[in-house]
PDB file of N, CA and C in Angstrom:
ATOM      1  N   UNK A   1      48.825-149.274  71.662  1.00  0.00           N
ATOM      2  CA  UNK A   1      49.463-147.961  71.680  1.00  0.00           C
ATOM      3  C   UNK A   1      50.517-147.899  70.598  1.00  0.00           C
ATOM      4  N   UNK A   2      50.668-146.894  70.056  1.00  0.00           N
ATOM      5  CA  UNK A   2      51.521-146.636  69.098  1.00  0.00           C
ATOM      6  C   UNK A   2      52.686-145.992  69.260  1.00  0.00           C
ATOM      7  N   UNK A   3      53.875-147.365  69.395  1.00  0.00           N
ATOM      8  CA  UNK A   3      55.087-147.055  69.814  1.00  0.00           C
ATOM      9  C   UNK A   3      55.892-145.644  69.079  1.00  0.00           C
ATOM     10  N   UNK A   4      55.338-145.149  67.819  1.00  0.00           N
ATOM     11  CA  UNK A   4      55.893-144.127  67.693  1.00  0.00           C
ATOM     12  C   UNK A   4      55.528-142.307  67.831  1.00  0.00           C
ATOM     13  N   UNK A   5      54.308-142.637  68.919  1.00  0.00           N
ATOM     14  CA  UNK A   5      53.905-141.439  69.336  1.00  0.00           C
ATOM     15  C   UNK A   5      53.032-140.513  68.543  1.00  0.00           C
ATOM     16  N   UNK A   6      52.654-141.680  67.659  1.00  0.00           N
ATOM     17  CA  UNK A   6      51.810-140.551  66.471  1.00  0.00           C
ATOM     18  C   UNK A   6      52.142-140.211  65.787  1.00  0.00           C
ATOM     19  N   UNK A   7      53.579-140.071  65.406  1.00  0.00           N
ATOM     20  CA  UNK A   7      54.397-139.654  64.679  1.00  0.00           C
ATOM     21  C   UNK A   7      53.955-140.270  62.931  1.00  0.00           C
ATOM     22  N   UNK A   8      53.654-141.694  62.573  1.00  0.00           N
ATOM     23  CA  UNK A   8      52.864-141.463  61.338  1.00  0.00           C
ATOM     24  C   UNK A   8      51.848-141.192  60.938  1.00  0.00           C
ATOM     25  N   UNK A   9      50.743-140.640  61.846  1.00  0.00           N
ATOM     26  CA  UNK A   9      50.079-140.221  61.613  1.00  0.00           C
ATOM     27  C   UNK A   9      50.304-138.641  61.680  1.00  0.00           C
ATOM     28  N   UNK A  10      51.000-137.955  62.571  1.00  0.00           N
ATOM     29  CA  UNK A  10      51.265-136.523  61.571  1.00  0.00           C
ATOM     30  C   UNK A  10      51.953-136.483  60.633  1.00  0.00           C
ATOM     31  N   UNK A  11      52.432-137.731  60.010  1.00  0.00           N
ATOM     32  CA  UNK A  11      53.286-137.589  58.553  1.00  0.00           C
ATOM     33  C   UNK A  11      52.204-137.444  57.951  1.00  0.00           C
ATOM     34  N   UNK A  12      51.200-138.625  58.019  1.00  0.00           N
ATOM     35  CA  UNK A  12      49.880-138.729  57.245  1.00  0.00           C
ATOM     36  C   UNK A  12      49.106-137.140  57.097  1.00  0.00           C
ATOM     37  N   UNK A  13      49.336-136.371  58.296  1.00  0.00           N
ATOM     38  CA  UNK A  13      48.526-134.931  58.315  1.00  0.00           C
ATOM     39  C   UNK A  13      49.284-133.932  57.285  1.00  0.00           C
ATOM     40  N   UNK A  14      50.579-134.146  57.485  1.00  0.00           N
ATOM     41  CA  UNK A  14      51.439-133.104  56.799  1.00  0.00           C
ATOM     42  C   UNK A  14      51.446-133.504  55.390  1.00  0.00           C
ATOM     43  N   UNK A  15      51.511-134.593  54.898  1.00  0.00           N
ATOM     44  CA  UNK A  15      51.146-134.904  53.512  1.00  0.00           C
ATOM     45  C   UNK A  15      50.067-134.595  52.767  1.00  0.00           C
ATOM     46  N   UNK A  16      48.966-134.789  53.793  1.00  0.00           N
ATOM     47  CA  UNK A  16      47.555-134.253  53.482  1.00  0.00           C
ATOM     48  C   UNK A  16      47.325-132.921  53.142  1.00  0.00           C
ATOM     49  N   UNK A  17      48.072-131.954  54.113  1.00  0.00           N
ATOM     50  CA  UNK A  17      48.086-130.630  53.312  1.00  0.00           C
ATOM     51  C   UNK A  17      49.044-129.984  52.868  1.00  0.00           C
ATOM     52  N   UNK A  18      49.896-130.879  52.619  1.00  0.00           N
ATOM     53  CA  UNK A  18      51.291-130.087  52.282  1.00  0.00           C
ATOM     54  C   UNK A  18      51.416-129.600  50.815  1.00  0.00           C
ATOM     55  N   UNK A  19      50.028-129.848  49.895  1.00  0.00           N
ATOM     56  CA  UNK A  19      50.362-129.389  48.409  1.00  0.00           C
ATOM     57  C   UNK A  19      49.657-128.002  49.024  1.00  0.00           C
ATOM     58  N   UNK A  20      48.363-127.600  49.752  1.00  0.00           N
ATOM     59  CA  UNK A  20      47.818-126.325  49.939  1.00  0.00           C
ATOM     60  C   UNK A  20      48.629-125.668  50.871  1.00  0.00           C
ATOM     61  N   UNK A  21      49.922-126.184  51.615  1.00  0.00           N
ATOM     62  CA  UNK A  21      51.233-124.957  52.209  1.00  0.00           C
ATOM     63  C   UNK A  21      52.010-124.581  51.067  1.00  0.00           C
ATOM     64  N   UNK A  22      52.303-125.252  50.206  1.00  0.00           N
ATOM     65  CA  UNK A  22      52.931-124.738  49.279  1.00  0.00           C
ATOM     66  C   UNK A  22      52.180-123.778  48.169  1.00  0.00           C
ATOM     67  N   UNK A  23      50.584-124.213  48.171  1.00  0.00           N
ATOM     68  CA  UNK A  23      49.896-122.812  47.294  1.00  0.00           C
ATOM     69  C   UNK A  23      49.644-121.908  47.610  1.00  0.00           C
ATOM     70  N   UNK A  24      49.762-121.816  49.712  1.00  0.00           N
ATOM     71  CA  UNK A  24      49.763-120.714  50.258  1.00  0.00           C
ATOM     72  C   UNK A  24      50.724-119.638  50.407  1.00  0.00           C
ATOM     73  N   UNK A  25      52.300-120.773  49.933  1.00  0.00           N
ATOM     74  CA  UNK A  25      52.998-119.734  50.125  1.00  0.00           C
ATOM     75  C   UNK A  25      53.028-119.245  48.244  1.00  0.00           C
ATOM     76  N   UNK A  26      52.379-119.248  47.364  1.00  0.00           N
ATOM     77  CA  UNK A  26      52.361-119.184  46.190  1.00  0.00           C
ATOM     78  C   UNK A  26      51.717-118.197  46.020  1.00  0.00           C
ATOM     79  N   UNK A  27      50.379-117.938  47.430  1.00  0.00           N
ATOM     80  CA  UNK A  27      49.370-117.042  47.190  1.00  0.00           C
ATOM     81  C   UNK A  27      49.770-115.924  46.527  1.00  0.00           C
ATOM     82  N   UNK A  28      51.049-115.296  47.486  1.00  0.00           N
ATOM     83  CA  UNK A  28      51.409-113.795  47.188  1.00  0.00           C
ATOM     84  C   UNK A  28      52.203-113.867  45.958  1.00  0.00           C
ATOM     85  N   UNK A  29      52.821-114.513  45.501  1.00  0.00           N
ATOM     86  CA  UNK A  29      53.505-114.447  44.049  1.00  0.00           C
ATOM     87  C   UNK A  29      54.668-115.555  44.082  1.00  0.00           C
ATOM     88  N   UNK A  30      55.194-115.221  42.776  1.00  0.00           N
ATOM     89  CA  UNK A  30      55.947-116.308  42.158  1.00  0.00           C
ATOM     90  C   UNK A  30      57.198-116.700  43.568  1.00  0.00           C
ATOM     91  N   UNK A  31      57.232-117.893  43.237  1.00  0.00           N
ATOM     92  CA  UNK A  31      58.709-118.278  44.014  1.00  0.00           C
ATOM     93  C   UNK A  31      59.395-119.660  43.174  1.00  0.00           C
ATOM     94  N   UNK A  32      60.731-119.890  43.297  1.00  0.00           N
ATOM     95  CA  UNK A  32      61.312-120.902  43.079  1.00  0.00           C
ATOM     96  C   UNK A  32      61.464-122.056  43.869  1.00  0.00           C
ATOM     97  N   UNK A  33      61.089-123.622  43.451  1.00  0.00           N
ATOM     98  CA  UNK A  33      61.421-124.650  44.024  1.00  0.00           C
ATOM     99  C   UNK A  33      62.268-124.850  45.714  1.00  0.00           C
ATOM    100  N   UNK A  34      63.439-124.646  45.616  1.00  0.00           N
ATOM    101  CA  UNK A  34      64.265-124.525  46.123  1.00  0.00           C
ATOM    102  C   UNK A  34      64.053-123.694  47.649  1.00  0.00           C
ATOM    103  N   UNK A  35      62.913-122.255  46.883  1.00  0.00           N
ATOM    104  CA  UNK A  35      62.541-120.816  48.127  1.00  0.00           C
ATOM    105  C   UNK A  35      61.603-121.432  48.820  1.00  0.00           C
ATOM    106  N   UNK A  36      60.364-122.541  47.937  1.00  0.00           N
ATOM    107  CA  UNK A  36      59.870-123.055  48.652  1.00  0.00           C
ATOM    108  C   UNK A  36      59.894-123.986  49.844  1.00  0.00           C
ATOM    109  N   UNK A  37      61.443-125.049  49.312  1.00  0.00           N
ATOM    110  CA  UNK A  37      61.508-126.173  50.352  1.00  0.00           C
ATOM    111  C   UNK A  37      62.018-125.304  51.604  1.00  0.00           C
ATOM    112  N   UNK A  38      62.813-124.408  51.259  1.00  0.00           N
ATOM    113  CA  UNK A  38      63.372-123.487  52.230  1.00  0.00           C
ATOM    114  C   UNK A  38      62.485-122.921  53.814  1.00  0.00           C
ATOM    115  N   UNK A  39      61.047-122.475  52.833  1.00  0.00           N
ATOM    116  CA  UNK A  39      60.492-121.716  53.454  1.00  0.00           C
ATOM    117  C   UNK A  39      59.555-122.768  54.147  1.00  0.00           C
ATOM    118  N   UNK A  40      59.042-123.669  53.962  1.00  0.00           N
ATOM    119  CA  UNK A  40      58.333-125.053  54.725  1.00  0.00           C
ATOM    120  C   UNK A  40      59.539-125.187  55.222  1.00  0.00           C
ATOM    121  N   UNK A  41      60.598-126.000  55.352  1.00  0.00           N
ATOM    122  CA  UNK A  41      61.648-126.352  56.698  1.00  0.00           C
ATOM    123  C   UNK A  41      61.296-125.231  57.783  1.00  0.00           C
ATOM    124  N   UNK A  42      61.564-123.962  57.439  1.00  0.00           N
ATOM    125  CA  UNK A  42      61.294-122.898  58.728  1.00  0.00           C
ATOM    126  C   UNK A  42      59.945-123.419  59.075  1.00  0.00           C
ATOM    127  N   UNK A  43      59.280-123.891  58.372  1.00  0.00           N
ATOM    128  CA  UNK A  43      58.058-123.398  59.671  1.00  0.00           C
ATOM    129  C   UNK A  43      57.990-124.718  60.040  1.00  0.00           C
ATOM    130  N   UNK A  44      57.605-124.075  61.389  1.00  0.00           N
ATOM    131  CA  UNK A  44      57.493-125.111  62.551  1.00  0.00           C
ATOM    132  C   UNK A  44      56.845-126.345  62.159  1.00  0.00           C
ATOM    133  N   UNK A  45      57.306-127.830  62.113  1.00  0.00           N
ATOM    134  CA  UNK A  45      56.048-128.962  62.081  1.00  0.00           C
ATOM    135  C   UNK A  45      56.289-129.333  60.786  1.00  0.00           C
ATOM    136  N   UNK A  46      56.697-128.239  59.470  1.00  0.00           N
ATOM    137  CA  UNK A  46      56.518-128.532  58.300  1.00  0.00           C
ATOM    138  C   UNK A  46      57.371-129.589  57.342  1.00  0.00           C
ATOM    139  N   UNK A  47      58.302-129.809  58.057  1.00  0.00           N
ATOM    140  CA  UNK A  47      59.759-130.300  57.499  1.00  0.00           C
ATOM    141  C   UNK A  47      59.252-130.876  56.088  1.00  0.00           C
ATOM    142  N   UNK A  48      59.923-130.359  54.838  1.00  0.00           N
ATOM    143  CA  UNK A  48      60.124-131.048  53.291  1.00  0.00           C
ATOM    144  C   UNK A  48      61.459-131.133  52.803  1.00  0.00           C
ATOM    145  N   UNK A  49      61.481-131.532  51.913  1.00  0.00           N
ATOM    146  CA  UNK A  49      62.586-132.218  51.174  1.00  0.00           C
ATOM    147  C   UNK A  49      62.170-131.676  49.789  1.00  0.00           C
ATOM    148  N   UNK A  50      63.445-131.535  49.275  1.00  0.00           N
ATOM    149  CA  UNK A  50      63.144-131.289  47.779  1.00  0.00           C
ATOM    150  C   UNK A  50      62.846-132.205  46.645  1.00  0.00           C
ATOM    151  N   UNK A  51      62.615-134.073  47.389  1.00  0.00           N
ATOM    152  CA  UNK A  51      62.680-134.794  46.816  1.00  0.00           C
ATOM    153  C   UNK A  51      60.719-135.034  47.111  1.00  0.00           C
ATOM    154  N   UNK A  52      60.528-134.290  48.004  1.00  0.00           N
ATOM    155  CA  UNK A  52      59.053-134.427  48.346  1.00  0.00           C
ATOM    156  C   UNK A  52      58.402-133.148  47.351  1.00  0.00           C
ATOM    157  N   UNK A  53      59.053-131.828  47.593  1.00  0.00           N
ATOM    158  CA  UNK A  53      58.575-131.077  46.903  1.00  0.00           C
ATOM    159  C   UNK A  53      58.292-130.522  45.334  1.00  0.00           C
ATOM    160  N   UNK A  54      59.321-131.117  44.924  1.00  0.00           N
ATOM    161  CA  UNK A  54      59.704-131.099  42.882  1.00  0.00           C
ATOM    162  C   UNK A  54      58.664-132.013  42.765  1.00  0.00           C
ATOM    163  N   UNK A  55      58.202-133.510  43.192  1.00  0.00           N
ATOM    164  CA  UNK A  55      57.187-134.239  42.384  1.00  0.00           C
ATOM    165  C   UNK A  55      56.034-133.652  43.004  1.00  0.00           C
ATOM    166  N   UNK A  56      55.854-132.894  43.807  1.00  0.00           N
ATOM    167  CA  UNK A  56      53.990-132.380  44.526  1.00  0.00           C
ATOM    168  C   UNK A  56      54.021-131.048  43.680  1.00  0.00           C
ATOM    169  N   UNK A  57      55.167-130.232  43.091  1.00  0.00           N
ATOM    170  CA  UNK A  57      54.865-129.110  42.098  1.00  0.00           C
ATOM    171  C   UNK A  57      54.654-129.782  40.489  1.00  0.00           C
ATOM    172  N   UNK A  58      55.067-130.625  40.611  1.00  0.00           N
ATOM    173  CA  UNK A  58      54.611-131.488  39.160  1.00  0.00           C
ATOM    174  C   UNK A  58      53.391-131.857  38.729  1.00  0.00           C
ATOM    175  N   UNK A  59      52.822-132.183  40.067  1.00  0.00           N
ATOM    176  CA  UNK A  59      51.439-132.950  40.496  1.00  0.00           C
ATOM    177  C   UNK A  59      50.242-131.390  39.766  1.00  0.00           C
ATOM    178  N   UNK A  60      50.891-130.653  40.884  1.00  0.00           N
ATOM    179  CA  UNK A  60      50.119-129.298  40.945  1.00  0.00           C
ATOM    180  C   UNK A  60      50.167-128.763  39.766  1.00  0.00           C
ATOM    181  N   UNK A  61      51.137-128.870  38.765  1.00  0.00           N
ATOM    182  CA  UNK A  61      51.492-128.247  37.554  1.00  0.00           C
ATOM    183  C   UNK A  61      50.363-129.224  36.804  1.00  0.00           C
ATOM    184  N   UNK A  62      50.374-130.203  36.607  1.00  0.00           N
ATOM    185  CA  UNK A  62      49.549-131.184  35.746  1.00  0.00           C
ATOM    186  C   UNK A  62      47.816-131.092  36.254  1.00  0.00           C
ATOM    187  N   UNK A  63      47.933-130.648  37.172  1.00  0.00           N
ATOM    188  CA  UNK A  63      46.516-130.037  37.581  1.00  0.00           C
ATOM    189  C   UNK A  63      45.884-129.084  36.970  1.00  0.00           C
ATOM    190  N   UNK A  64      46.730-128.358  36.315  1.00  0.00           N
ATOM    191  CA  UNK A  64      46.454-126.960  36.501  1.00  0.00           C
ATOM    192  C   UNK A  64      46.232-125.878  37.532  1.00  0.00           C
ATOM    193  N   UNK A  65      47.015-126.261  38.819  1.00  0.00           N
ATOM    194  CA  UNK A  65      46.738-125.198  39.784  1.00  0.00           C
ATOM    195  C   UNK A  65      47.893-124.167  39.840  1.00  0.00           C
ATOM    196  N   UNK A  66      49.015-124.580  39.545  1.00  0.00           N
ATOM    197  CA  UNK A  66      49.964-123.628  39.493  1.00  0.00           C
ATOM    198  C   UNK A  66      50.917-123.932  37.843  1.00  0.00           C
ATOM    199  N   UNK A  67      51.078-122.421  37.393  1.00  0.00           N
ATOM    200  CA  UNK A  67      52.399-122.720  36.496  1.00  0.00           C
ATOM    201  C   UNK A  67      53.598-122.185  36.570  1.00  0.00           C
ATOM    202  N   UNK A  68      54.536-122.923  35.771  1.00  0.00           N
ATOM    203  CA  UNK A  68      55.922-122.346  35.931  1.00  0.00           C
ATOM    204  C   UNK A  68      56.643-121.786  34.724  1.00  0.00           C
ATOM    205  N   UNK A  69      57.105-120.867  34.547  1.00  0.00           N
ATOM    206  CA  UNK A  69      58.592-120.703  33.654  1.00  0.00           C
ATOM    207  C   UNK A  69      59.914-120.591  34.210  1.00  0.00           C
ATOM    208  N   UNK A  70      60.807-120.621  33.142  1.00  0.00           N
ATOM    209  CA  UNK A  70      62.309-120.171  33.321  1.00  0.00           C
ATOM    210  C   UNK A  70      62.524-119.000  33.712  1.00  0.00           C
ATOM    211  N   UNK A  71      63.340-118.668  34.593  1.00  0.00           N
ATOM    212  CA  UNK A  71      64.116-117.458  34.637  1.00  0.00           C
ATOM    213  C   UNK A  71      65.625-117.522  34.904  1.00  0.00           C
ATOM    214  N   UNK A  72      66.769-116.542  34.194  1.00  0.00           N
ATOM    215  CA  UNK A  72      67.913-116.830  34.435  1.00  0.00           C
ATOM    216  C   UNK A  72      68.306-116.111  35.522  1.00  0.00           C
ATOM    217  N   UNK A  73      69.046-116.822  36.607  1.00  0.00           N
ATOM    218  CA  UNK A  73      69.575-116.678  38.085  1.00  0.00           C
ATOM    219  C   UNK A  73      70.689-116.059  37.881  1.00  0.00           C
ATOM    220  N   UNK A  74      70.838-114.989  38.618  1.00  0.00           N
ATOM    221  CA  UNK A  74      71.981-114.235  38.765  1.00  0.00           C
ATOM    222  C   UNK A  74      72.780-115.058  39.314  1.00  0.00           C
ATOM    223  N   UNK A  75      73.072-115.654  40.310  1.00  0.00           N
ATOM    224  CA  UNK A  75      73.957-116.794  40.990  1.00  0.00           C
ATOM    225  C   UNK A  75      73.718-118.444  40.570  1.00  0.00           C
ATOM    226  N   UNK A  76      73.816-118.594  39.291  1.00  0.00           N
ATOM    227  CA  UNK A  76      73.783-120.122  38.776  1.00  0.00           C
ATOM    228  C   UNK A  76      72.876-120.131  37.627  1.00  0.00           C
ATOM    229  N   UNK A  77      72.590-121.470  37.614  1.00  0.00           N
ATOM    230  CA  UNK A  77      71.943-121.860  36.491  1.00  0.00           C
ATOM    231  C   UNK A  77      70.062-121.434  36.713  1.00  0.00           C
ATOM    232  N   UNK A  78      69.717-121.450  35.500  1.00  0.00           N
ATOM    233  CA  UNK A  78      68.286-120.683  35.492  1.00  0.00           C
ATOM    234  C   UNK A  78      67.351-121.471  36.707  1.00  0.00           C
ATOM    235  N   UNK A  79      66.105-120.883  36.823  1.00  0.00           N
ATOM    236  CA  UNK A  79      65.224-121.571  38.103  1.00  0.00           C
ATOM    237  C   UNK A  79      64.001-121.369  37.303  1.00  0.00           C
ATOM    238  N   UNK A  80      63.417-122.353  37.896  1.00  0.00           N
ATOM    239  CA  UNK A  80      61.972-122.723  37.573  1.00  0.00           C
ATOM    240  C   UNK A  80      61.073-121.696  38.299  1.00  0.00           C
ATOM    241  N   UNK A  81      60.588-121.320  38.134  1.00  0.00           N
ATOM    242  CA  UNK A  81      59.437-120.252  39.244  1.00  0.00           C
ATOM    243  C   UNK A  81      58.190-121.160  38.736  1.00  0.00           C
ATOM    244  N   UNK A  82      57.397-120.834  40.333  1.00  0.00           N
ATOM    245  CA  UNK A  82      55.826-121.528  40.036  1.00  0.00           C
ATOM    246  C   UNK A  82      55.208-120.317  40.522  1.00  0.00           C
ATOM    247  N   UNK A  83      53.949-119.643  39.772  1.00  0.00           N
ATOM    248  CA  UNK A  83      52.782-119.167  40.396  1.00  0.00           C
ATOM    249  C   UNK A  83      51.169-119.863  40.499  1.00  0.00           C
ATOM    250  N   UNK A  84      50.882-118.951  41.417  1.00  0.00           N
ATOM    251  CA  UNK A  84      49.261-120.096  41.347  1.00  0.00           C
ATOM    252  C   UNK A  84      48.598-119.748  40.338  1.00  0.00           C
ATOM    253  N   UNK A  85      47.379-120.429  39.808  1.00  0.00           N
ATOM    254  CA  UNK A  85      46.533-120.020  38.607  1.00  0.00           C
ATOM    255  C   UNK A  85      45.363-119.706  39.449  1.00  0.00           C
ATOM    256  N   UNK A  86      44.282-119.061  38.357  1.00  0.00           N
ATOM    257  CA  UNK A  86      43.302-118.806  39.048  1.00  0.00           C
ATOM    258  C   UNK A  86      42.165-120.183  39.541  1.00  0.00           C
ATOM    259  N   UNK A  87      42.699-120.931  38.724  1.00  0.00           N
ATOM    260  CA  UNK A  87      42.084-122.675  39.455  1.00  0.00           C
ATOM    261  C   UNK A  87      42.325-122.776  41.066  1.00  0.00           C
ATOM    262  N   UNK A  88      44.291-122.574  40.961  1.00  0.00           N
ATOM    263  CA  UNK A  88      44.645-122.531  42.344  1.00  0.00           C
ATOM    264  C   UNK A  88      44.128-121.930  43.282  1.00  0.00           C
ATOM    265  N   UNK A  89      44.355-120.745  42.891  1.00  0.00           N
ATOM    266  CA  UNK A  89      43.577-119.743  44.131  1.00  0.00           C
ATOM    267  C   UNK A  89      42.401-120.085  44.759  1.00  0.00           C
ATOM    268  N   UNK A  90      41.187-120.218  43.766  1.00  0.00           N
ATOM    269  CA  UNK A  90      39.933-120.914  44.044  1.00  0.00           C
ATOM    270  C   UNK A  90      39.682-122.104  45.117  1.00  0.00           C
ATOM    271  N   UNK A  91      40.996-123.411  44.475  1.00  0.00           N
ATOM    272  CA  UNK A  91      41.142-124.281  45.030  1.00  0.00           C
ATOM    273  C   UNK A  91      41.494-124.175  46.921  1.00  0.00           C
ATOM    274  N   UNK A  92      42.517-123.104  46.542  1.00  0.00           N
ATOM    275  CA  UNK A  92      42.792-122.616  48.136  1.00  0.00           C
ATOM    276  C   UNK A  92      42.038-122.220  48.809  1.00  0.00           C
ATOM    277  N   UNK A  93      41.462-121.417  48.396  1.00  0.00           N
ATOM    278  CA  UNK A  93      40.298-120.603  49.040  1.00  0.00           C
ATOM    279  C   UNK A  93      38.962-122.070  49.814  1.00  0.00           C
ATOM    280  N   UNK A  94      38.952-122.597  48.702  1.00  0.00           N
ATOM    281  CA  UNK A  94      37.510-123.836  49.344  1.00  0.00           C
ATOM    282  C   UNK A  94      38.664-124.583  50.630  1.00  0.00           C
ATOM    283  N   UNK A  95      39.682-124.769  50.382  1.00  0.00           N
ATOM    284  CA  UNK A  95      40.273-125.555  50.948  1.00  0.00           C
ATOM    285  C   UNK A  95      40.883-125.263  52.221  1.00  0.00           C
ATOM    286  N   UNK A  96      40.562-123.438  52.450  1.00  0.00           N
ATOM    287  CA  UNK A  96      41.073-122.319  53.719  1.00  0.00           C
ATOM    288  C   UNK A  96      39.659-122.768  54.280  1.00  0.00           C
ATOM    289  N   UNK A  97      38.658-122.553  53.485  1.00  0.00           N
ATOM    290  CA  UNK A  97      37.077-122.398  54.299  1.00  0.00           C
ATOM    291  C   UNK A  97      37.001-123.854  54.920  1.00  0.00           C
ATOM    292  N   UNK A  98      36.959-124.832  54.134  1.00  0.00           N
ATOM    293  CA  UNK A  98      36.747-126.640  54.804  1.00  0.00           C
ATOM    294  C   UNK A  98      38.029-126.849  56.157  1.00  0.00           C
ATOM    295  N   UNK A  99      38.877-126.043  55.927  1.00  0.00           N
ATOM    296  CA  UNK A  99      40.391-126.510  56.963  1.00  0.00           C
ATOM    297  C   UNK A  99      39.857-125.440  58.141  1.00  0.00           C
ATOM    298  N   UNK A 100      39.153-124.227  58.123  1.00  0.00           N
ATOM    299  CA  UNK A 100      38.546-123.677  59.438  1.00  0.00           C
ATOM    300  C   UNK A 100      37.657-124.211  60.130  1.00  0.00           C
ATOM    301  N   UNK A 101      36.719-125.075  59.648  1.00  0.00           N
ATOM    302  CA  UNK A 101      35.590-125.853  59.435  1.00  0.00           C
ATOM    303  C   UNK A 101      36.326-126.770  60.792  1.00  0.00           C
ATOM    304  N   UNK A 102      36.825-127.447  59.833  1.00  0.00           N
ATOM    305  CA  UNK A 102      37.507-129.295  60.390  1.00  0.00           C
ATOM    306  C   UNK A 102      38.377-128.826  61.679  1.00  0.00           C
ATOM    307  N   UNK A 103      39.386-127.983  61.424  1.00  0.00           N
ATOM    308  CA  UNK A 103      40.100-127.437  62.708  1.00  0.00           C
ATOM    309  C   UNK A 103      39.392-127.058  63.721  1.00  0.00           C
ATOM    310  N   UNK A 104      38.437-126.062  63.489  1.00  0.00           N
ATOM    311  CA  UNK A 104      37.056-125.855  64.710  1.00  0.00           C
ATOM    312  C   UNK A 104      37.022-126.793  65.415  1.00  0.00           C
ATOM    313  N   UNK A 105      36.038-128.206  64.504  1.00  0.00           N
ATOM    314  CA  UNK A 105      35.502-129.100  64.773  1.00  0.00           C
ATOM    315  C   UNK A 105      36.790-130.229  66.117  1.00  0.00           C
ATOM    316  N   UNK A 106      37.975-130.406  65.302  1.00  0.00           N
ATOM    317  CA  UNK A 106      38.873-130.794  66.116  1.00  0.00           C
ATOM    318  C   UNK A 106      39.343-129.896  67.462  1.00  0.00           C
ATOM    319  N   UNK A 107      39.665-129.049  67.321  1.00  0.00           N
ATOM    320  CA  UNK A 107      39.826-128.011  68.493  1.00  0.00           C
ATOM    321  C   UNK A 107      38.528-128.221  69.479  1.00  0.00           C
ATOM    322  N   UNK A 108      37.262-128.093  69.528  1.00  0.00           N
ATOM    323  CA  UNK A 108      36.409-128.500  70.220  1.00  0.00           C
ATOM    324  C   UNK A 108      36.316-130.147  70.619  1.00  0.00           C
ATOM    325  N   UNK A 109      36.479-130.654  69.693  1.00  0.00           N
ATOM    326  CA  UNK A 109      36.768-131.801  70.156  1.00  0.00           C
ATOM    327  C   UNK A 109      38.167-132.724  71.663  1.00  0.00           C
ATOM    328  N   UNK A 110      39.473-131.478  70.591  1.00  0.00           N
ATOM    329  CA  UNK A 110      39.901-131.737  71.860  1.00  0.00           C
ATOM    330  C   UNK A 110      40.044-131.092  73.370  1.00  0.00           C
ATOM    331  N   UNK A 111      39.460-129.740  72.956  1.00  0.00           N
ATOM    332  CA  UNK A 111      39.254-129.136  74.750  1.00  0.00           C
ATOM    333  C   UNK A 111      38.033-130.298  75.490  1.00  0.00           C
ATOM    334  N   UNK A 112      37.207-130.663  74.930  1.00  0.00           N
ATOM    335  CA  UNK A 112      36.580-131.675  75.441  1.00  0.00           C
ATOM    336  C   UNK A 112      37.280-132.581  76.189  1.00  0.00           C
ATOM    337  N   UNK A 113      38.128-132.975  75.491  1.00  0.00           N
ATOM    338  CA  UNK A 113      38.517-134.404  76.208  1.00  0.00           C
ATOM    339  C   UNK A 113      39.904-134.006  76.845  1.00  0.00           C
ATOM    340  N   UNK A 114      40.145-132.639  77.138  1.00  0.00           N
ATOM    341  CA  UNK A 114      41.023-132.488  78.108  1.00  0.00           C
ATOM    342  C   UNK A 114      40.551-131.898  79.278  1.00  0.00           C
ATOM    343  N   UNK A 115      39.079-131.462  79.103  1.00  0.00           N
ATOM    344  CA  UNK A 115      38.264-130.991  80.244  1.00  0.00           C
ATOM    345  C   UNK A 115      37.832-132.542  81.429  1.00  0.00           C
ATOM    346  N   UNK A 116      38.132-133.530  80.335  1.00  0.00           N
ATOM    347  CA  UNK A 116      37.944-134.785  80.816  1.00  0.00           C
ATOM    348  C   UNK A 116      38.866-135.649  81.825  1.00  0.00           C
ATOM    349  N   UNK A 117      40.486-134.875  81.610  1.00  0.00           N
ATOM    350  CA  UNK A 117      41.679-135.816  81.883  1.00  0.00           C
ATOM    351  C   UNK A 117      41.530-135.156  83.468  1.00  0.00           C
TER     352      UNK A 117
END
């Protein structure tokens, strides 16, 4: 049994899709670094760090799934904005259809085995 409740293995889950939460929240348009880590902490389950999130937009940038420019910030120094590319989008999209797929598949899986307990 795994004294920590599973707990690295939903790190392992949240890592797994945590570059396609951040292209989802990209879907609708540009945002800054910072709006992003913001907006993953709110949601439930998601918890990031900006030390997690600056190198997975780097990743994504060197992909070609999302790009960024400068813009100067009314309150401080300029911000990076990322939008998705049309690679990204694509990418999301296969990656919305396979994650309904697999979630199904798990969701049936586990009413099963609670029809069992």
């Amino acid at each position: 049994m795994d004294p920590s409740g599973g707990r690295s293995e939903l790190a392992q889950l949240r890592r797994g899709v945590l570059q396609f939460c951040v292209m989802t929240l990209l879907r609708d348009g540009e945002k800054y670094g910072f709006e992003l880590v913001r907006e993953l902490r709110d949601a439930q389950g998601l918890v990031a760090s900006e030390g997690t999130i600056y190198p997975l937009l780097a990743r994504l940038r060197n992909k070609g799934l999302v790009n960024s420019f400068w813009r100067e910030s009314e309150s401080g120094p300029p911000r990076r904005y990322y939008t998705l590319t049309t690679a990204g989008s694509r990418a999301l999209r296969q990656f919305t259809a396979d994650w309904v797929s697999f979630r199904t598949a798990v969701d049936h899986l586990l009413d099963l085995e609670e029809n069992h307990l």
